[in-house]
Each structure stands twice: as structure tokens, then as C-alpha cells.
Protein backbone atom coordinates (compact mmCIF):
# COMPACT_ATOMS: atom_id res chain seq x y z
CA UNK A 1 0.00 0.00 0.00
CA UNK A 2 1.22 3.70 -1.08
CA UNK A 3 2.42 5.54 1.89
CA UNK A 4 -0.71 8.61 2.04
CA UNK A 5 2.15 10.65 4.19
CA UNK A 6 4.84 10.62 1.62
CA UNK A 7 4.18 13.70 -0.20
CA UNK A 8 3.08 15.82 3.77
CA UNK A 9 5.22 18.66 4.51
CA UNK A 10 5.55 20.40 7.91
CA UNK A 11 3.70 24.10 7.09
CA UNK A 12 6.36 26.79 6.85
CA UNK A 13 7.79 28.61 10.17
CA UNK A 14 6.05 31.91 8.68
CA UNK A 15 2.96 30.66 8.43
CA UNK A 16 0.11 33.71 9.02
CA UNK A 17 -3.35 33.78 8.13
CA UNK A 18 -5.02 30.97 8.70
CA UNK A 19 -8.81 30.56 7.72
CA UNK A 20 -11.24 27.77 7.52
CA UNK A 21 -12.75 26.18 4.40
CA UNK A 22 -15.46 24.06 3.71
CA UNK A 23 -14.59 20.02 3.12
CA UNK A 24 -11.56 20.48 5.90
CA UNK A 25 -9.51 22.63 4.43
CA UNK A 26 -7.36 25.33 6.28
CA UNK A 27 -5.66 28.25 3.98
CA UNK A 28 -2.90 30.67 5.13
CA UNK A 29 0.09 32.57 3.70
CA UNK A 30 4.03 32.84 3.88
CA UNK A 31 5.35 35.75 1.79
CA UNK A 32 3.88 35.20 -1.87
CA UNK A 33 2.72 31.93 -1.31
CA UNK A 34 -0.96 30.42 -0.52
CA UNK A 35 -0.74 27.21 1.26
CA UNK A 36 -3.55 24.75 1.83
CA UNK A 37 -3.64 21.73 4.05
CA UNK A 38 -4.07 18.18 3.57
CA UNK A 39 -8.12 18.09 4.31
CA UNK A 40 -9.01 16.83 7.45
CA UNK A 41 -5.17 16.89 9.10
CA UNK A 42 -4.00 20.16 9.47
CA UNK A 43 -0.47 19.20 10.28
CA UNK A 44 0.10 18.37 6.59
CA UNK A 45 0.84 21.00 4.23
CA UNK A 46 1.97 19.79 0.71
CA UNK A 47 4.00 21.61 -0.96
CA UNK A 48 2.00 20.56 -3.56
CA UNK A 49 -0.91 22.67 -3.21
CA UNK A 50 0.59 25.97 -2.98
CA UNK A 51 -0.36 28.72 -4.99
CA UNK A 52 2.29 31.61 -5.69
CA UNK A 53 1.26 35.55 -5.75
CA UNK A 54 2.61 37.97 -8.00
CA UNK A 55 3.24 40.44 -4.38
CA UNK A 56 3.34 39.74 -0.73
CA UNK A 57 -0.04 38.04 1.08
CA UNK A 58 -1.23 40.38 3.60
CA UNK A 59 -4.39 39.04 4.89
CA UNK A 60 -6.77 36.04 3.63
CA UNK A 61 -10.28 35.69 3.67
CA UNK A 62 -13.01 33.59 2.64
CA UNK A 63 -16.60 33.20 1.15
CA UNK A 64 -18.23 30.04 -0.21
CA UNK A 65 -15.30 27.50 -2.10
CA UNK A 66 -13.48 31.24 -2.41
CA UNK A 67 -10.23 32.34 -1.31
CA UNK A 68 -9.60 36.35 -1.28
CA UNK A 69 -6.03 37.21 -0.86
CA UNK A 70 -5.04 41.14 -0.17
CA UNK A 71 -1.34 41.21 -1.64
CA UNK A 72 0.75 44.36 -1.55
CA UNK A 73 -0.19 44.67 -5.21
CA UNK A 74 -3.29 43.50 -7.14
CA UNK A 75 -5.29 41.22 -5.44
CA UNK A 76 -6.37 37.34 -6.17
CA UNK A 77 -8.77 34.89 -5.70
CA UNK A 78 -8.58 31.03 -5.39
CA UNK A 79 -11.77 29.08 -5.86
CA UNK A 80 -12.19 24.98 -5.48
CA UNK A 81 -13.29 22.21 -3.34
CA UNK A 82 -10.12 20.40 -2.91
CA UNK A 83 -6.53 22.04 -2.72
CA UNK A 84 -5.41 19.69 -5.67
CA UNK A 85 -8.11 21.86 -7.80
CA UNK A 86 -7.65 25.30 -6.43
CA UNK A 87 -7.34 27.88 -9.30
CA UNK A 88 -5.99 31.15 -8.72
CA UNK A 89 -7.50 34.20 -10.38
CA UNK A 90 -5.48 37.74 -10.80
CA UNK A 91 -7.59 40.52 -10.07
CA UNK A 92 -7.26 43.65 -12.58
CA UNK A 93 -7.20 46.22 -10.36
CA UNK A 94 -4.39 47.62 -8.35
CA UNK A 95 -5.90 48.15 -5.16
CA UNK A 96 -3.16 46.90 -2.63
CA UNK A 97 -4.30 45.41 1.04
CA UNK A 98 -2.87 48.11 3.51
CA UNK A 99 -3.50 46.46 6.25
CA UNK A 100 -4.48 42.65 6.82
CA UNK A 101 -6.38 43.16 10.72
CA UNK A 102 -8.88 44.86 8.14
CA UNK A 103 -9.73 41.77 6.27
CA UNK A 104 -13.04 40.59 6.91
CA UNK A 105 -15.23 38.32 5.30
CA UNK A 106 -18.70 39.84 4.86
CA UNK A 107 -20.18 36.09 3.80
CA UNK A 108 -21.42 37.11 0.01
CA UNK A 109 -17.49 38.70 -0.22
CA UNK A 110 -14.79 39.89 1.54
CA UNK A 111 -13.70 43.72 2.36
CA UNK A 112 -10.57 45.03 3.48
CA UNK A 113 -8.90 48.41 3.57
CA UNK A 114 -7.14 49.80 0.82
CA UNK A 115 -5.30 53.78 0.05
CA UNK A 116 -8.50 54.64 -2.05
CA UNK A 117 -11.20 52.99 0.39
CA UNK A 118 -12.93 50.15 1.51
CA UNK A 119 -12.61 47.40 -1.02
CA UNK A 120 -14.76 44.49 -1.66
CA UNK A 121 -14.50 41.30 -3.46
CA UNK A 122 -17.23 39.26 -4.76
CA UNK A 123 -18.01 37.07 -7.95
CA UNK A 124 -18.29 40.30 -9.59
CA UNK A 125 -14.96 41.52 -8.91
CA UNK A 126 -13.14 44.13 -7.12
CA UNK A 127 -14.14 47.73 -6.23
CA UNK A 128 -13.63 50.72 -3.78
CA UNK A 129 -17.27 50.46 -1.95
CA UNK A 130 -16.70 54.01 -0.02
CA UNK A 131 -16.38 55.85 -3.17
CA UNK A 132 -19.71 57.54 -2.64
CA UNK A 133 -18.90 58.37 1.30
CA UNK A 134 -15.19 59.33 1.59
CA UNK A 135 -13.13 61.34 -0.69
CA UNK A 136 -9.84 59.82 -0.56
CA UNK A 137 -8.17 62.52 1.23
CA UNK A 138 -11.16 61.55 4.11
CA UNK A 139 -10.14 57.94 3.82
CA UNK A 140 -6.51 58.72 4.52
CA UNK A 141 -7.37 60.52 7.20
CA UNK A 142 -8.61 58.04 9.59
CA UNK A 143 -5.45 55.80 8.64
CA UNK A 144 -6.42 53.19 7.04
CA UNK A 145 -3.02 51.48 7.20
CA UNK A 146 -4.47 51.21 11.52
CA UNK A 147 -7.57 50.02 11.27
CA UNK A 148 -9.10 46.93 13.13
CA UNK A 149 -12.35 45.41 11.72
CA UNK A 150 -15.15 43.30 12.36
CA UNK A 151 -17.95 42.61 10.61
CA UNK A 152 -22.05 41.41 12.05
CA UNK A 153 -24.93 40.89 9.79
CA UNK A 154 -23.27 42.03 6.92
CA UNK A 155 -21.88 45.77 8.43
CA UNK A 156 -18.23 46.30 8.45
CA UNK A 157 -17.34 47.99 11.59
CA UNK A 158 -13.61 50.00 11.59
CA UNK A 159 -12.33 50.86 14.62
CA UNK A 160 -9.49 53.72 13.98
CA UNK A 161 -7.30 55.86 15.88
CA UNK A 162 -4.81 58.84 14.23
CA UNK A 163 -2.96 61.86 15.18
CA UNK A 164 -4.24 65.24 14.11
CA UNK A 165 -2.43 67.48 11.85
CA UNK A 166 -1.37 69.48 15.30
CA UNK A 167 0.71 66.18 16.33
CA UNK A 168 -1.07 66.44 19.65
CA UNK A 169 -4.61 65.60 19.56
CA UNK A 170 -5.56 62.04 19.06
CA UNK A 171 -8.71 61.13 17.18
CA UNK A 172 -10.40 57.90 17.31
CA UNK A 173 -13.52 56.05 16.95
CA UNK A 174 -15.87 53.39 15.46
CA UNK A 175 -17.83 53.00 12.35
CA UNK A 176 -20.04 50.80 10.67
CA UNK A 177 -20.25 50.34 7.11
CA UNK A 178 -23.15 49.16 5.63
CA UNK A 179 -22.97 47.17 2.31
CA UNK A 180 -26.23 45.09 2.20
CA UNK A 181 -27.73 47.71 -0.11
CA UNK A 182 -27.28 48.84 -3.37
CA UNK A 183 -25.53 52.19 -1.83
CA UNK A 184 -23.16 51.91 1.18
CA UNK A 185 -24.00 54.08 3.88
């Protein structure tokens, strides 16, 4: 009988990121690379199933059999039910992941914080969803590169926290996004 362990690989030391997947999968990053594990033993990490980026993984999240990775670059998707038929998907827009505690998976897509806005990811694509509220001299304002996110029934909630122009006063605070519409508010 073949040996099923032959081809398992310890995961790698910089392993970050790891999400959940349906059929027993886990998913995380180190540096370019998307790694999946064996399904059902999450000690085993083929090198087998890993997918390489084009730019640095910053945060993962996930939706469905999908697999949104925010890269300091353009973004990708992965999409399959078994990590021997994941296929990766290059994004066409350059809207890099500033900061990967803003991932969050919204269950219908994912969202995470970008220079221009908040973007989300969905079968449809990729685009800035706070278009219509911030200007992107707003956006940079509450430093999006800072941000720590959540989301509930849908709402992405930021939490934020930046100096003033003075250097002295502190500004912070929460917000909820709503995307469950056809407008954001």
C-alpha cells in the first residue's frame, strides 16, 4: 500500500493567516505563497498545493469555495473544493491590502482596507465600496493602514485611531459600514 504521508510537509515557520474552508480545508500565507492543508489533518501542508502571488499576502479571507487574498499589489482569488483543484485568479485592479487586521469576510465577499477605500470582493470583482462616502483625502485621514475590523450581519465595523495634523490631539472612533444595499451608507 502507497504511503498517504509521503508527499506531507511540515507548514512553513512563517505561516500567518489561517482561515477555515469548507470540506476540511485550512488556507494561510508565507510571503507570496498560498498554502492549503491536507483536508481533514492540518499538520500536513503539501508543498503541492501551494499557490504563488505575484506580491506579498497580507491578509486572507473567505466566502463560499473562495479564497480572497489582499497582496501588496493586485489582489487574487482562489476558488475549489479540494486544494489539488484550487485555481488562482489575478484581479485587474491595483488596489493593494494596507492592512491585513482589516480583512473581513462579509459572507457574500470579503472587504478590506485599501489607500483609495474600503474594497470588496465578490463574484463580480473588485471595487472601492466608499467611493460615494469618503473622498480619498477623508479615507486617509482616519489611517487606514491602523484600522481593526469586524464585521455582524453584513456591516463592516472599523475601529481607527490617528494623530491630528497638530501632532497632539488624538482622534479615534468606530464605524459601521453598511454594504447590504445597493448604496453603502
Amino acid at each position: 500500500e502507497v504511503l498517504p504521508s509521503r508527499d506531507w510537509n511540515a507548514p512553513p515557520d512563517d505561516l500567518a493567516g489561517l482561515i477555515s474552508l469548507p470540506n476540511g480545508m485550512m488556507a494561510a500565507f508565507s510571503g507570496k505563497e498560498l498554502c492549503f492543508c491536507e483536508p481533514y489533518r492540518p499538520h500536513a501542508w503539501p508543498e503541492k498545493y501551494r499557490l504563488t502571488a505575484a506580491y506579498p499576502i497580507k491578509a486572507l479571507a473567505a466566502y463560499a469555495t473562495t479564497i480572497v487574498a489582499g497582496t501588496e499589489g493586485y489582489p487574487f482569488v482562489a476558488s475549489g473544493a479540494s486544494p489539488d483543484a484550487m485555481v488562482e485568479e489575478k484581479i485587474e485592479v491595483n488596489l493593494p491590502c494596507v492592512n491585513g487586521r482589516g480583512m473581513v469576510d462579509l459572507g457574500y465577499s470579503a472587504a478590506y482596507p485599501s489607500n483609495d477605500g474600503l474594497v470588496v470582493v465578490s463574484n463580480s470583482g473588485a471595487n472601492v465600496a466608499t467611493d460615494a462616502l469618503f473622498t480619498r483625502a477623508d479615507w486617509q485621514r482616519i489611517s487606514p493602514a491602523n484600522i481593526i475590523s469586524a464585521q455582524f450581519a453584513g456591516r463592516y465595523f472599523l475601529s481607527y485611531s490617528h494623530l491630528e495634523i497638530d501632532g497632539v490631539t488624538l482622534s479615534e472612533g468606530t464605524m459601521a459600514i453598511d454594504l447590504t444595499g445597493q448604496q453603502p451608507f
